[in-house]
N, C-alpha and C. Protein backbone atom coordinates (compact mmCIF):
# COMPACT_ATOMS: atom_id res chain seq x y z
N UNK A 1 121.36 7.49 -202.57
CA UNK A 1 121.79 7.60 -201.19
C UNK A 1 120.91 6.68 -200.34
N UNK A 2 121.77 5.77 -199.78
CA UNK A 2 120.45 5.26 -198.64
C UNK A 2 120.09 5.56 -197.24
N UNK A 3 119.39 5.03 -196.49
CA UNK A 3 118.72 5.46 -195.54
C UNK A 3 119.80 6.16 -194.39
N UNK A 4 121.15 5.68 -194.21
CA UNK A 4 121.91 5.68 -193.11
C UNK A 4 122.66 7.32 -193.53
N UNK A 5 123.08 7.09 -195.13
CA UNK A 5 123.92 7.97 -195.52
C UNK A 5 122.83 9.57 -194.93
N UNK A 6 121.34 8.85 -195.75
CA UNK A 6 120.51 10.27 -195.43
C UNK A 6 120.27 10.78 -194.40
N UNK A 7 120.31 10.07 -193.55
CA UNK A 7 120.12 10.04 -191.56
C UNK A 7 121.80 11.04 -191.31
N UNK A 8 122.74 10.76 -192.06
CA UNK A 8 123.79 11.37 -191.50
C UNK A 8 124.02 12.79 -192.13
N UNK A 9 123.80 12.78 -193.64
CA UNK A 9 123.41 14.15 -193.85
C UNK A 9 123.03 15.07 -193.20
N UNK A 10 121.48 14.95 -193.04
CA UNK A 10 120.18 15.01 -192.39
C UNK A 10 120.88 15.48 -190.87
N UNK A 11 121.53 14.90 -190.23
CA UNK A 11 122.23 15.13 -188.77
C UNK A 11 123.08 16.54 -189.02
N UNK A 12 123.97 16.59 -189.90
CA UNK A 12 124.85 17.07 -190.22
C UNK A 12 124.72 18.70 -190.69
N UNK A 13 123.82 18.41 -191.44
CA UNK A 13 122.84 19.92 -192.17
C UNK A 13 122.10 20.38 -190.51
N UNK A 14 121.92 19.68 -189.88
CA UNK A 14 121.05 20.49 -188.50
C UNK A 14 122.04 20.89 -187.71
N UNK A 15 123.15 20.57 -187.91
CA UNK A 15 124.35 20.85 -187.00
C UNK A 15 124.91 22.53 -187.47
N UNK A 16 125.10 22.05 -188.73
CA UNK A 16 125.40 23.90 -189.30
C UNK A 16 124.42 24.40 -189.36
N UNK A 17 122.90 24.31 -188.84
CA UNK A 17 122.26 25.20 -188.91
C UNK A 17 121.73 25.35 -187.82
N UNK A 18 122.41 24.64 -187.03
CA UNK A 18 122.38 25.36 -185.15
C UNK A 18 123.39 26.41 -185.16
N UNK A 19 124.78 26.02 -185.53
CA UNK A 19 125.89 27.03 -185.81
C UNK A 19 125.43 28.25 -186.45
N UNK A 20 124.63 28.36 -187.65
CA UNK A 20 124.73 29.53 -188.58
C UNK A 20 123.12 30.39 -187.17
N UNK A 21 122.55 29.50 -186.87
CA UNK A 21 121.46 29.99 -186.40
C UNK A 21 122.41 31.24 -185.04
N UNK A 22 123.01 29.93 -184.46
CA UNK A 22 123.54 30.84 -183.02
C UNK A 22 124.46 31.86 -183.65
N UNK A 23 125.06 32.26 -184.52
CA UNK A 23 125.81 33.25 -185.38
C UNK A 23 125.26 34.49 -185.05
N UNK A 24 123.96 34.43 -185.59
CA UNK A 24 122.73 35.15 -185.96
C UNK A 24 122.00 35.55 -185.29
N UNK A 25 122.26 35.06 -183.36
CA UNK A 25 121.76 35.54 -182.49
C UNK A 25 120.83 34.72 -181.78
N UNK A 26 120.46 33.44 -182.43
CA UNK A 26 119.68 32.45 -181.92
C UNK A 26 120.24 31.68 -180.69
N UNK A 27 118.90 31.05 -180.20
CA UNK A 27 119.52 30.58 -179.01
C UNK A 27 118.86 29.01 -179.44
N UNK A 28 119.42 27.85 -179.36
CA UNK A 28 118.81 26.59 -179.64
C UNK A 28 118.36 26.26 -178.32
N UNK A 29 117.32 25.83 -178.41
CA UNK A 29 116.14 25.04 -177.19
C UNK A 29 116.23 24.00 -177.31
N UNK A 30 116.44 23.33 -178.33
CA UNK A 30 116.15 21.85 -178.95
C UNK A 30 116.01 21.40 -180.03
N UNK A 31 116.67 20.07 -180.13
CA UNK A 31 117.00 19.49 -181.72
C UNK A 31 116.79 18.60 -181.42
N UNK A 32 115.54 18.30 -183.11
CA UNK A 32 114.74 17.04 -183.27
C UNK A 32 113.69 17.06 -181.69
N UNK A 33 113.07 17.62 -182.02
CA UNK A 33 112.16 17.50 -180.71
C UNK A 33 110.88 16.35 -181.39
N UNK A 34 110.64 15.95 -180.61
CA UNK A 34 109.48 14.98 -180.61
C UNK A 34 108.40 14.69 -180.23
N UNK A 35 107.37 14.21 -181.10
CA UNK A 35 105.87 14.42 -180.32
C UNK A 35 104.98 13.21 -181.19
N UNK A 36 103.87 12.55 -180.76
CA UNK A 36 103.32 12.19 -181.49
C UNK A 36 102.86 12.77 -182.82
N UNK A 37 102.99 11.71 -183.79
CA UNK A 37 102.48 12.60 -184.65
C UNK A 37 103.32 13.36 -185.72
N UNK A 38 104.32 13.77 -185.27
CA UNK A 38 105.45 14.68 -185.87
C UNK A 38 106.97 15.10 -185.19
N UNK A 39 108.00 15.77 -185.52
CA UNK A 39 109.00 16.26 -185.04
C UNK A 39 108.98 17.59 -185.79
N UNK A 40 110.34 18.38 -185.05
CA UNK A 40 110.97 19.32 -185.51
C UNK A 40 112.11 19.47 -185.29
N UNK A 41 112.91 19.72 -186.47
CA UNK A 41 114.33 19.52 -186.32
C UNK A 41 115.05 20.65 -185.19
N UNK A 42 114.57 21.93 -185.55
CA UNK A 42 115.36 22.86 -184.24
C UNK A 42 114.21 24.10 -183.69
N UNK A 43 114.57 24.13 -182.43
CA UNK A 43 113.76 24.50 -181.55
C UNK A 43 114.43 25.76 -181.21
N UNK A 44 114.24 27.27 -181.45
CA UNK A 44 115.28 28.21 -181.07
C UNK A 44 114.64 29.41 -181.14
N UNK A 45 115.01 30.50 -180.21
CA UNK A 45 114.44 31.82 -179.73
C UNK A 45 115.69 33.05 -179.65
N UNK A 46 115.09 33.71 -180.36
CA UNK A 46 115.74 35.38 -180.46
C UNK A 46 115.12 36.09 -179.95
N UNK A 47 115.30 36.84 -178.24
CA UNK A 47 114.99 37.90 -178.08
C UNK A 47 113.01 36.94 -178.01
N UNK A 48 112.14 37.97 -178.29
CA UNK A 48 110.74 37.48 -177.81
C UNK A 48 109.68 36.49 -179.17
N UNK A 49 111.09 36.16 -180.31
CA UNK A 49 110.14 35.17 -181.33
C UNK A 49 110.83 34.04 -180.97
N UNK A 50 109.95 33.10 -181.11
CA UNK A 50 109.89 31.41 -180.72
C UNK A 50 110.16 31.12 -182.59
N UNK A 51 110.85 30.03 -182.52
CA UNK A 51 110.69 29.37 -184.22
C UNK A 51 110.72 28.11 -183.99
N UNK A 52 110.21 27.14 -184.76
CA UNK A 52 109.86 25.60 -185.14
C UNK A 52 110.51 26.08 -186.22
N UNK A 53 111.84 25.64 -186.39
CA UNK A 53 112.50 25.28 -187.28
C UNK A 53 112.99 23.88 -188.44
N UNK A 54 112.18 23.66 -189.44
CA UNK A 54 112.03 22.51 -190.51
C UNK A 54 113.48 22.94 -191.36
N UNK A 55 114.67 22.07 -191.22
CA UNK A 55 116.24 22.26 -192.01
C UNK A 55 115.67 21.14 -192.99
N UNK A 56 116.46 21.91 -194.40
CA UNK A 56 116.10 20.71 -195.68
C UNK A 56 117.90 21.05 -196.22
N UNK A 57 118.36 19.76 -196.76
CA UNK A 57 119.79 19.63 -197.18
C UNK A 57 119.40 19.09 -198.42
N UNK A 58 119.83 19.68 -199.53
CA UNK A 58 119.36 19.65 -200.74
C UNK A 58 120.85 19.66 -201.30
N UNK A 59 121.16 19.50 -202.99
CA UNK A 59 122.01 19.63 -203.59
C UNK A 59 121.61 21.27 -204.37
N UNK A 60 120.78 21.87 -204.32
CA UNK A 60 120.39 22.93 -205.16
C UNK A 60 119.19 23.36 -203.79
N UNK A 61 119.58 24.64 -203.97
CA UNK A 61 117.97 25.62 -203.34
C UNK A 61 116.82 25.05 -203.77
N UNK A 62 116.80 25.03 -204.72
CA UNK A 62 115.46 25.12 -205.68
C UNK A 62 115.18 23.41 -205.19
N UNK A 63 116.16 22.44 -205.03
CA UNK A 63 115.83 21.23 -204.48
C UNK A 63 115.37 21.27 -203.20
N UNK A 64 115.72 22.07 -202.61
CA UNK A 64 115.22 22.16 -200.92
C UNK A 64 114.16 22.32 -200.47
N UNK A 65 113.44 23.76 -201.46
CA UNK A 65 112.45 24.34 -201.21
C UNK A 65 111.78 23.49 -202.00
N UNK A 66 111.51 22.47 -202.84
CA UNK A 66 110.78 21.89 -203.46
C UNK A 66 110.63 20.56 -202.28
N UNK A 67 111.39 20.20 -201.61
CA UNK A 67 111.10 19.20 -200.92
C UNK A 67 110.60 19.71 -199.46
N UNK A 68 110.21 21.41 -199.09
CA UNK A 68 109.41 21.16 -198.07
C UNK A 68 107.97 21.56 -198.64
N UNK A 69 107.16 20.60 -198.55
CA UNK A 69 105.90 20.77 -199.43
C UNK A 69 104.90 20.98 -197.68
N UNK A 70 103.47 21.13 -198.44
CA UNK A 70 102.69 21.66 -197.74
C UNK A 70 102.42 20.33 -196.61
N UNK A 71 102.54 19.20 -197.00
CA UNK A 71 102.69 17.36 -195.88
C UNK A 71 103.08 17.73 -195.29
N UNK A 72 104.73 17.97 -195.21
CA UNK A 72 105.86 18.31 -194.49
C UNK A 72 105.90 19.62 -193.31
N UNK A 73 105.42 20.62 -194.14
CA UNK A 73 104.97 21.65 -193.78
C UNK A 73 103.64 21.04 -192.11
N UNK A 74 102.53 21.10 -192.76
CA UNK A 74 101.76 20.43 -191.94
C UNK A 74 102.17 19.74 -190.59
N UNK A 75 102.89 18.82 -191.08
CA UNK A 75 103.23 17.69 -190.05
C UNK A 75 104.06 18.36 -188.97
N UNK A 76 104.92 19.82 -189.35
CA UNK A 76 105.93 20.76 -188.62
C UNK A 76 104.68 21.40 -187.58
N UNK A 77 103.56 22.09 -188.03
CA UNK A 77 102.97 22.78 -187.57
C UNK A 77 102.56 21.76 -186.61
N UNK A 78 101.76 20.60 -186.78
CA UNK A 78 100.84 20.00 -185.69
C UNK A 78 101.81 19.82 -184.42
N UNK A 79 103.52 19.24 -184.62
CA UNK A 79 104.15 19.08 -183.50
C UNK A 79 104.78 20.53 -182.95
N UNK A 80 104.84 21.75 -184.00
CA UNK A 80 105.23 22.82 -183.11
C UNK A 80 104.03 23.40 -182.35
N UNK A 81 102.59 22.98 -182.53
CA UNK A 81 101.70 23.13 -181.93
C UNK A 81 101.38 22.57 -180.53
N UNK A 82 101.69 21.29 -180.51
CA UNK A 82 102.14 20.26 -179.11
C UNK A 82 103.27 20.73 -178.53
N UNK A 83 104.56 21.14 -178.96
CA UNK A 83 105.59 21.54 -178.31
C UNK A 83 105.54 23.11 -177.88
N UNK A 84 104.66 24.11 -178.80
CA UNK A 84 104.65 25.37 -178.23
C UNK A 84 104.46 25.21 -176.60
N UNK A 85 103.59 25.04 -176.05
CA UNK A 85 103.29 25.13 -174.18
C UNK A 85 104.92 24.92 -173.50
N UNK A 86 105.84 23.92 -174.28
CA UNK A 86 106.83 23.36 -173.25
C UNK A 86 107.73 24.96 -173.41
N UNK A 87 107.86 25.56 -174.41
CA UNK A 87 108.90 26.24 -174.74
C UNK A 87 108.29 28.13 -174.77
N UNK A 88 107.25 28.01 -174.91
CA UNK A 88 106.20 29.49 -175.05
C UNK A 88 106.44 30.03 -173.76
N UNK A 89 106.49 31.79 -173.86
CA UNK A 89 106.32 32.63 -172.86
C UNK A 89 105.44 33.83 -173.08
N UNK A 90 105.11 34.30 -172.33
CA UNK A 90 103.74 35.25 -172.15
C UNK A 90 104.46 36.32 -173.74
N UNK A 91 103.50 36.79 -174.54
CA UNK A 91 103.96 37.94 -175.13
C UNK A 91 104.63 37.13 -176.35
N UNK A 92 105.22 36.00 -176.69
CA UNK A 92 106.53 35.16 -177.52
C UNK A 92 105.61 35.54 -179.03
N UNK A 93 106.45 36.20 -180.11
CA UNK A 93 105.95 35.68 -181.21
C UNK A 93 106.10 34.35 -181.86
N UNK A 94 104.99 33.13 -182.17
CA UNK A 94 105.65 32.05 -182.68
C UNK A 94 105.74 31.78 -183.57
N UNK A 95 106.32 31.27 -184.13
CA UNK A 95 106.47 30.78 -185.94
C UNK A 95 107.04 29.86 -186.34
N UNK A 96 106.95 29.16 -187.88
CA UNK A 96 107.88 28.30 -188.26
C UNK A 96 108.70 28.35 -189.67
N UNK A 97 109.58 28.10 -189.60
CA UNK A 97 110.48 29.11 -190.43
C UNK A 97 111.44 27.87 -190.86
N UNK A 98 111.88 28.43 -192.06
CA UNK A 98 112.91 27.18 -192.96
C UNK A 98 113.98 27.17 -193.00
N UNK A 99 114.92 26.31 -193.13
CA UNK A 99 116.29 26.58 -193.32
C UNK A 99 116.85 25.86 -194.10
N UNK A 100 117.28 26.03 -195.58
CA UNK A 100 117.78 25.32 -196.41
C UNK A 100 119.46 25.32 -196.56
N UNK A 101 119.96 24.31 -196.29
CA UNK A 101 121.45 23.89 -196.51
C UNK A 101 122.01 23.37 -197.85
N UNK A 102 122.55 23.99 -198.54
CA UNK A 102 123.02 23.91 -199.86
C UNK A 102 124.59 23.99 -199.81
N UNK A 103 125.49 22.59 -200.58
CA UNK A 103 126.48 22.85 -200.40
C UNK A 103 127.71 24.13 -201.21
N UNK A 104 128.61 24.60 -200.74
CA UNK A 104 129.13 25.59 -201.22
C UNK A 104 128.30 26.79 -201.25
N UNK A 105 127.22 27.15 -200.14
CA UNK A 105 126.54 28.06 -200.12
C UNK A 105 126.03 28.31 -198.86
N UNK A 106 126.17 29.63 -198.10
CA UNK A 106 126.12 29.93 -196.78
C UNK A 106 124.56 29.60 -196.58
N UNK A 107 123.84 28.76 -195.52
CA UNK A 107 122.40 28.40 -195.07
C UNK A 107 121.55 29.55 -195.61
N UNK A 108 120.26 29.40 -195.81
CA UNK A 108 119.06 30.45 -196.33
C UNK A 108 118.01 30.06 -195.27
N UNK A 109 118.29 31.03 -194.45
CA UNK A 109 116.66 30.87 -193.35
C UNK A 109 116.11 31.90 -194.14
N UNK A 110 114.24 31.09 -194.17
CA UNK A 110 113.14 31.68 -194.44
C UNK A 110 112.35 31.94 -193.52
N UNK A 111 111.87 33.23 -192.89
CA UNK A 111 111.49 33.10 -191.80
C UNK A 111 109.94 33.01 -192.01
N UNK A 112 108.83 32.03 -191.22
CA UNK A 112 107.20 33.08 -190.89
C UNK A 112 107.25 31.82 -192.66
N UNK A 113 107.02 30.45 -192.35
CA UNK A 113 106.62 29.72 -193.55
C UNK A 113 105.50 29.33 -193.80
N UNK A 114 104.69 29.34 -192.55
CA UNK A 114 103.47 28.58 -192.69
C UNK A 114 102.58 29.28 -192.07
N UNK A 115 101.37 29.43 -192.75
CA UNK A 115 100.52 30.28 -192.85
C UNK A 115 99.03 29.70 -192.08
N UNK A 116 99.23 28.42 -192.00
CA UNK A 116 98.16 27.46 -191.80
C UNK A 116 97.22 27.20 -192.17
């Protein structure tokens, strides 16, 4: 796959997992947010928890979760760390939590991924 095809995937998997998210009661803040340093694909709040949401589009689970490694991981935390102030409210639990897109298989959010 090259770079364009993966960019459109990649778009595409964050799209159903704004959908499956708002299903579920979520509210999206923001997609692909940006910061030096790092991004995060979706930005979204239920009720009083905040999530930094990292979406992986895999052909297999087991491919997904293998491709968010502890780098990846990392690099989520430092920019949901810069972006917490824009989006945080008094009391908010925050976290960052996974969402793997597998085709022929309804999304798998993992919630509370990184431990730091």
């Amino acid at each position: 796959m090259n770079r364009r095809q993966a960019e459109r995937r990649g778009r595409g998997a964050e799209t159903l997992a704004c959908w499956y998210l708002r299903l579920k009661g979520w509210r999206i803040l923001a997609r692909r947010a940006r910061v030096p340093g790092g991004e995060v694909d979706i930005v979204a709040r239920r009720g009083r928890t905040l999530a930094f949401i990292e979406v992986k589009a895999r052909g297999t689970q087991q491919a997904a979760a293998f491709a968010l490694d502890r780098y990846r991981l990392r690099r989520v935390a430092a920019a949901a760390e810069r972006l917490a102030p824009k989006y945080m409210r008094d009391g908010d639990d925050v976290r960052i939590d996974a969402l793997f897109v597998v085709p022929g298989k309804l999304p798998r959010h993992l919630a509370n991924v990184w431990e730091g």
